[in-house]
PDB file of N, CA and C in Angstrom:
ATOM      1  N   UNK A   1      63.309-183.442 222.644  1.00  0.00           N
ATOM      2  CA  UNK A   1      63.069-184.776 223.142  1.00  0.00           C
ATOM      3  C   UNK A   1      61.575-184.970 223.293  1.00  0.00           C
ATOM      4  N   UNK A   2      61.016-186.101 222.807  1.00  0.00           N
ATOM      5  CA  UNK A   2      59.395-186.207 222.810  1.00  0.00           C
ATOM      6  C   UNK A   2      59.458-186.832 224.319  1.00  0.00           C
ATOM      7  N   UNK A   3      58.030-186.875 224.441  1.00  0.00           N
ATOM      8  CA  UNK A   3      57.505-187.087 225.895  1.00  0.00           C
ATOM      9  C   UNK A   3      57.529-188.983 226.170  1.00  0.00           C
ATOM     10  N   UNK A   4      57.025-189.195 224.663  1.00  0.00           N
ATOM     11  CA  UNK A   4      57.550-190.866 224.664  1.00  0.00           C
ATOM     12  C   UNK A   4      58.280-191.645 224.037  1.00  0.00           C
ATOM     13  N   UNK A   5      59.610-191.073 224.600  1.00  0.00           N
ATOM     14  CA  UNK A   5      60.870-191.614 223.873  1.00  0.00           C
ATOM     15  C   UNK A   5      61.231-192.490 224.789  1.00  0.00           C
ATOM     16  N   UNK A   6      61.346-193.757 224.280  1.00  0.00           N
ATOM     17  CA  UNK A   6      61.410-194.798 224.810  1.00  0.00           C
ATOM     18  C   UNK A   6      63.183-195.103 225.554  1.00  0.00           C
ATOM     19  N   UNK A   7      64.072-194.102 225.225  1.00  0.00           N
ATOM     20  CA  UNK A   7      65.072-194.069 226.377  1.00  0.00           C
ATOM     21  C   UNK A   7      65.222-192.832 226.859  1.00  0.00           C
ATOM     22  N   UNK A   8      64.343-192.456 227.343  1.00  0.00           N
ATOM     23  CA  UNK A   8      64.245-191.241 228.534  1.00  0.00           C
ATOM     24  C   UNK A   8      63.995-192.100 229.798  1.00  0.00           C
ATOM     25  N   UNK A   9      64.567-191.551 230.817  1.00  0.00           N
ATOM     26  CA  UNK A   9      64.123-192.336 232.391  1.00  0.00           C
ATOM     27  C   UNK A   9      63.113-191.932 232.458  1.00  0.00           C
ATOM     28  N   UNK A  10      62.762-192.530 233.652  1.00  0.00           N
ATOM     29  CA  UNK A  10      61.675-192.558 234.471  1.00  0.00           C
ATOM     30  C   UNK A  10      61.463-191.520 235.647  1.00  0.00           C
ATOM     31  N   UNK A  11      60.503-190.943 235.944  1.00  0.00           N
ATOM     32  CA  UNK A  11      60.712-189.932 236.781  1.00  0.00           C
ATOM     33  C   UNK A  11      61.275-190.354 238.496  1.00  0.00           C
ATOM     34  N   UNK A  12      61.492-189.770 239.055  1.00  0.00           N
ATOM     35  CA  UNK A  12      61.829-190.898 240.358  1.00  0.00           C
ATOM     36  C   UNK A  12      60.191-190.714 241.240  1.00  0.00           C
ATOM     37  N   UNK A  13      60.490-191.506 241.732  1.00  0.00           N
ATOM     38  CA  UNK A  13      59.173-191.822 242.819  1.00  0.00           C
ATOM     39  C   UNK A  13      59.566-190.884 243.972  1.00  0.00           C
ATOM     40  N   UNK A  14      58.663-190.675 244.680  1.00  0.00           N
ATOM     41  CA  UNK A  14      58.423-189.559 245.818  1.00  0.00           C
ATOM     42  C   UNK A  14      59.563-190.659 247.186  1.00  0.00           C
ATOM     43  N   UNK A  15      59.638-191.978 246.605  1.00  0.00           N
ATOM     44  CA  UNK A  15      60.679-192.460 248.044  1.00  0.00           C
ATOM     45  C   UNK A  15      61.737-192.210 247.617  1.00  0.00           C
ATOM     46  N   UNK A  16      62.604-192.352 246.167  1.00  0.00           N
ATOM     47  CA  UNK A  16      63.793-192.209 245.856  1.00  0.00           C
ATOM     48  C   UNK A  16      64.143-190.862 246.030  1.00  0.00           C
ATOM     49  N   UNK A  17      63.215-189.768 245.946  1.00  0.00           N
ATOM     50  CA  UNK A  17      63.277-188.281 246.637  1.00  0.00           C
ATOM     51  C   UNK A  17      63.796-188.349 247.832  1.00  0.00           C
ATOM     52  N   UNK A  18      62.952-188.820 248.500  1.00  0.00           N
ATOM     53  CA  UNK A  18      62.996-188.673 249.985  1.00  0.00           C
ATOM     54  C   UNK A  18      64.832-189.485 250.655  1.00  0.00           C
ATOM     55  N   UNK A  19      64.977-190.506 249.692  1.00  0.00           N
ATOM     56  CA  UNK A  19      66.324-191.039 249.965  1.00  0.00           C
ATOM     57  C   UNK A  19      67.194-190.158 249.863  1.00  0.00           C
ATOM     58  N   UNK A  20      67.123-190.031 248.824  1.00  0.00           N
ATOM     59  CA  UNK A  20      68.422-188.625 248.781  1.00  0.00           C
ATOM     60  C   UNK A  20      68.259-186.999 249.533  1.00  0.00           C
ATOM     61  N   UNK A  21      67.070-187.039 249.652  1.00  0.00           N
ATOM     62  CA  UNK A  21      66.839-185.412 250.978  1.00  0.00           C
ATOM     63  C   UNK A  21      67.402-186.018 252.000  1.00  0.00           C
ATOM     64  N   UNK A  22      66.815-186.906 252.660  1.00  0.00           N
ATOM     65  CA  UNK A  22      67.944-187.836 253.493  1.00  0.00           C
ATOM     66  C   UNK A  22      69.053-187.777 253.734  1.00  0.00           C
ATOM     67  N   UNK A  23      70.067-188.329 252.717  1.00  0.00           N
ATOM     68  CA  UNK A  23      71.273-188.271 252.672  1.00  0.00           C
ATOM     69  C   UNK A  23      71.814-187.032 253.091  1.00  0.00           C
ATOM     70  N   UNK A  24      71.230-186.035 252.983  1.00  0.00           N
ATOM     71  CA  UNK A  24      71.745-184.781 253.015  1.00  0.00           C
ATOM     72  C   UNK A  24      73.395-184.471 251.903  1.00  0.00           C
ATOM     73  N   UNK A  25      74.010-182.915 251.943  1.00  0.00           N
ATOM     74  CA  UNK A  25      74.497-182.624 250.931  1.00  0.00           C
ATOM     75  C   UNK A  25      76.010-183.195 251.874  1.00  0.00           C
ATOM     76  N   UNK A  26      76.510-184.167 252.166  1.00  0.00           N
ATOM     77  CA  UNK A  26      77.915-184.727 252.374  1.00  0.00           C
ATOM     78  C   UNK A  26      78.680-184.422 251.477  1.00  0.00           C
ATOM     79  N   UNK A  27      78.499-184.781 250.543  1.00  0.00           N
ATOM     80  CA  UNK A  27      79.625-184.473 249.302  1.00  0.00           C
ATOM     81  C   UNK A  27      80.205-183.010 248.992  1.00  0.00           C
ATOM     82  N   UNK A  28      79.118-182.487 249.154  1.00  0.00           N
ATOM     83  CA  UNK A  28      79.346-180.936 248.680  1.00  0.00           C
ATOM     84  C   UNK A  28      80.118-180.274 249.984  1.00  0.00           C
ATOM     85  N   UNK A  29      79.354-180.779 251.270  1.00  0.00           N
ATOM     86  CA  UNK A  29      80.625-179.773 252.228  1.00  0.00           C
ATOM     87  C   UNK A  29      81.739-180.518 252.361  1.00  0.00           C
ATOM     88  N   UNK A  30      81.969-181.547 252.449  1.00  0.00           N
ATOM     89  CA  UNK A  30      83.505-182.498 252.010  1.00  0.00           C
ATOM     90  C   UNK A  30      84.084-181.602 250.723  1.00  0.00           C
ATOM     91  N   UNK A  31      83.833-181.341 249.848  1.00  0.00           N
ATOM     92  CA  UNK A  31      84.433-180.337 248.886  1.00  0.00           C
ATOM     93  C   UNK A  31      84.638-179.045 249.166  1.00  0.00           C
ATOM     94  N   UNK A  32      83.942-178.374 249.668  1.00  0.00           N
ATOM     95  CA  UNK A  32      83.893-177.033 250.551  1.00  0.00           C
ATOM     96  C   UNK A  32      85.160-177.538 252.092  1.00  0.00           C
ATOM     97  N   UNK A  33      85.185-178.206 252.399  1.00  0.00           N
ATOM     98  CA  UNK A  33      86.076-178.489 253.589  1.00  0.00           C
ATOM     99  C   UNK A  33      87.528-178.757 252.761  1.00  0.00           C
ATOM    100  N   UNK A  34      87.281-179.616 251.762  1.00  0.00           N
ATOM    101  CA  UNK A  34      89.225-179.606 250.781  1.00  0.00           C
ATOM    102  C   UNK A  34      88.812-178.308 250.207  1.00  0.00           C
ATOM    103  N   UNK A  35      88.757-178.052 249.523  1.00  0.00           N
ATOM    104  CA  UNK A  35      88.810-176.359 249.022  1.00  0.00           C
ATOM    105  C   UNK A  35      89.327-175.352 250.207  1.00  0.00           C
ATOM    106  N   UNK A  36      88.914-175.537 250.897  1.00  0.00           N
ATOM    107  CA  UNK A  36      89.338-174.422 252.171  1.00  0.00           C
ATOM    108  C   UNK A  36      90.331-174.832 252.651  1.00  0.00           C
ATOM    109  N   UNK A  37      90.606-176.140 253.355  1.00  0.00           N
ATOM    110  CA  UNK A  37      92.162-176.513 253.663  1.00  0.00           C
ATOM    111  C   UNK A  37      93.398-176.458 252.190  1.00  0.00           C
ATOM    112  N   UNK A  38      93.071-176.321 251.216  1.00  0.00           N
ATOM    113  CA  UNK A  38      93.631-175.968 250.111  1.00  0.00           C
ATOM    114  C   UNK A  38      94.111-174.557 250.149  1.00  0.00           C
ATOM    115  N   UNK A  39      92.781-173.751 250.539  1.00  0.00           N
ATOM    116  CA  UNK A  39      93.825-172.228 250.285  1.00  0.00           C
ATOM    117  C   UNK A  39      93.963-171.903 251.594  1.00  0.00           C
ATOM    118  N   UNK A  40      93.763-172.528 252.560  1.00  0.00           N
ATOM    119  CA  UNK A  40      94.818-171.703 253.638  1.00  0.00           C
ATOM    120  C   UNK A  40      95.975-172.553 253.611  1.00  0.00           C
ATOM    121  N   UNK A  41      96.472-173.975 252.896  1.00  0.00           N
ATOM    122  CA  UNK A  41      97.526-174.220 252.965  1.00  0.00           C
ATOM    123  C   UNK A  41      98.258-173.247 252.147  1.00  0.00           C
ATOM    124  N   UNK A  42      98.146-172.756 250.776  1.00  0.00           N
ATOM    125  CA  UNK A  42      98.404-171.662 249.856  1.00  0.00           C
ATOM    126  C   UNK A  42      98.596-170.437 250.922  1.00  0.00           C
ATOM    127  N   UNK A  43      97.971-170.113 251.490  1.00  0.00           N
ATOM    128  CA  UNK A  43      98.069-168.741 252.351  1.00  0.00           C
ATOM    129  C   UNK A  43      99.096-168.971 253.017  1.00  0.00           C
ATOM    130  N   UNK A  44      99.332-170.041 253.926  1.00  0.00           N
ATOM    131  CA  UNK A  44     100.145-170.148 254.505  1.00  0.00           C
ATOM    132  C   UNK A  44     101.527-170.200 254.069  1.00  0.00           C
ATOM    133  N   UNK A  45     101.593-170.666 252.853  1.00  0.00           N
ATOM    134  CA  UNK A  45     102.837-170.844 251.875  1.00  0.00           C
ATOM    135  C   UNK A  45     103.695-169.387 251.501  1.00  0.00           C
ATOM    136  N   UNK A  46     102.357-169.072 251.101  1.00  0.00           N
ATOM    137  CA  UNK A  46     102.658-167.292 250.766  1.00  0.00           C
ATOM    138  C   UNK A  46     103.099-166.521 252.186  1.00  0.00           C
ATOM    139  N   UNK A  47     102.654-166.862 253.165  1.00  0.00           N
ATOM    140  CA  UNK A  47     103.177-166.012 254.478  1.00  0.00           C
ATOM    141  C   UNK A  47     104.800-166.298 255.002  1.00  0.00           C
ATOM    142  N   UNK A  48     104.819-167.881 254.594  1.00  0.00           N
ATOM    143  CA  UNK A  48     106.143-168.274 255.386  1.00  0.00           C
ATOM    144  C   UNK A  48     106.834-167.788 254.390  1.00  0.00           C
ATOM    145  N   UNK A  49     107.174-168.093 252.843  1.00  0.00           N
ATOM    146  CA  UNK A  49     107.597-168.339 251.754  1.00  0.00           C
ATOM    147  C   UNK A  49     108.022-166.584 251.454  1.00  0.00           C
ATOM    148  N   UNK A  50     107.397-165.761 251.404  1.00  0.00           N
ATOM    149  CA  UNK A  50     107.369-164.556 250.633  1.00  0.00           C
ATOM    150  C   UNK A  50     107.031-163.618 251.817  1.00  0.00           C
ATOM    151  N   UNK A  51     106.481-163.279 252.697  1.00  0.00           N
ATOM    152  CA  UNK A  51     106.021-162.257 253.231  1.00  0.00           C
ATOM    153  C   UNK A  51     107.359-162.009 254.556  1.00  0.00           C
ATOM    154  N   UNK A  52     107.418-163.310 255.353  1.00  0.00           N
ATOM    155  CA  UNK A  52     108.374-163.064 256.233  1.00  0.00           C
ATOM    156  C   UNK A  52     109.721-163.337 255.717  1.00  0.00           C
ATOM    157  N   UNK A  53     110.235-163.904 254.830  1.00  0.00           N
ATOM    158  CA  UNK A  53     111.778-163.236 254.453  1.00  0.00           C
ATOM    159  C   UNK A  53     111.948-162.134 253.739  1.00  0.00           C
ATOM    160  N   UNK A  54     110.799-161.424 253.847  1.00  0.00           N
ATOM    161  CA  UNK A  54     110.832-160.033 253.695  1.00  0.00           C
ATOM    162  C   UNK A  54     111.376-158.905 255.021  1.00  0.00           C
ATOM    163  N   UNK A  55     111.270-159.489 255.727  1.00  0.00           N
ATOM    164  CA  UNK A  55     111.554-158.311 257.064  1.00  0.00           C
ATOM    165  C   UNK A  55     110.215-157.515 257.351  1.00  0.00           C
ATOM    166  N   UNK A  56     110.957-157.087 258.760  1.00  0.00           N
ATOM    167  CA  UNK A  56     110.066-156.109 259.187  1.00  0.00           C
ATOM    168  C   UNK A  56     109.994-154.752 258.262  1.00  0.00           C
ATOM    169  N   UNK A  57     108.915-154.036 257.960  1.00  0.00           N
ATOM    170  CA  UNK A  57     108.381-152.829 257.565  1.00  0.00           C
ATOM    171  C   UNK A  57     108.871-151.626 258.655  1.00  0.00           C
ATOM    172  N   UNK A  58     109.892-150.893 257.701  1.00  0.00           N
ATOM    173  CA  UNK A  58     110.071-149.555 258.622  1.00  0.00           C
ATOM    174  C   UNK A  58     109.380-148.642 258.387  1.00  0.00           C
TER     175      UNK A  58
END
C-alpha cells in the first residue's frame, strides 16, 4: 500500500485517541463475563447431569 493512496484513512487525531482510552475496554469484559457464565453453566451441567447420578465413590 503506498503512503498516498487516496483510499487509505486518515490517521486519528490525538482526541479521537483519547475518546476511546476513555471509553475504556466494556466490550471485552462483557465477553469475558458471558464466556465465564457459559462454562460454569457447562460445569454445572456436567456435575448435576453425569457426576452425581453416579453415586457415591467406595
Amino acid at each position: 500500500m503506498e503512503a498516498n493512496d487516496p483510499h487509505s484513512a486518515a490517521p486519528p487525531t490525538d482526541d479521537e485517541v483519547e475518546r476511546v482510552v476513555r471509553a475504556g475496554p466494556g466490550g471485552a469484559i462483557a465477553l469475558a463475563g458471558v464466556a465465564t457464565v457459559i462454562m460454569m453453566a457447562i460445569w454445572f451441567a456436567f456435575y448435576f447431569f453425569a457426576f452425581l447420578p453416579r453415586g457415591i465413590i467406595h
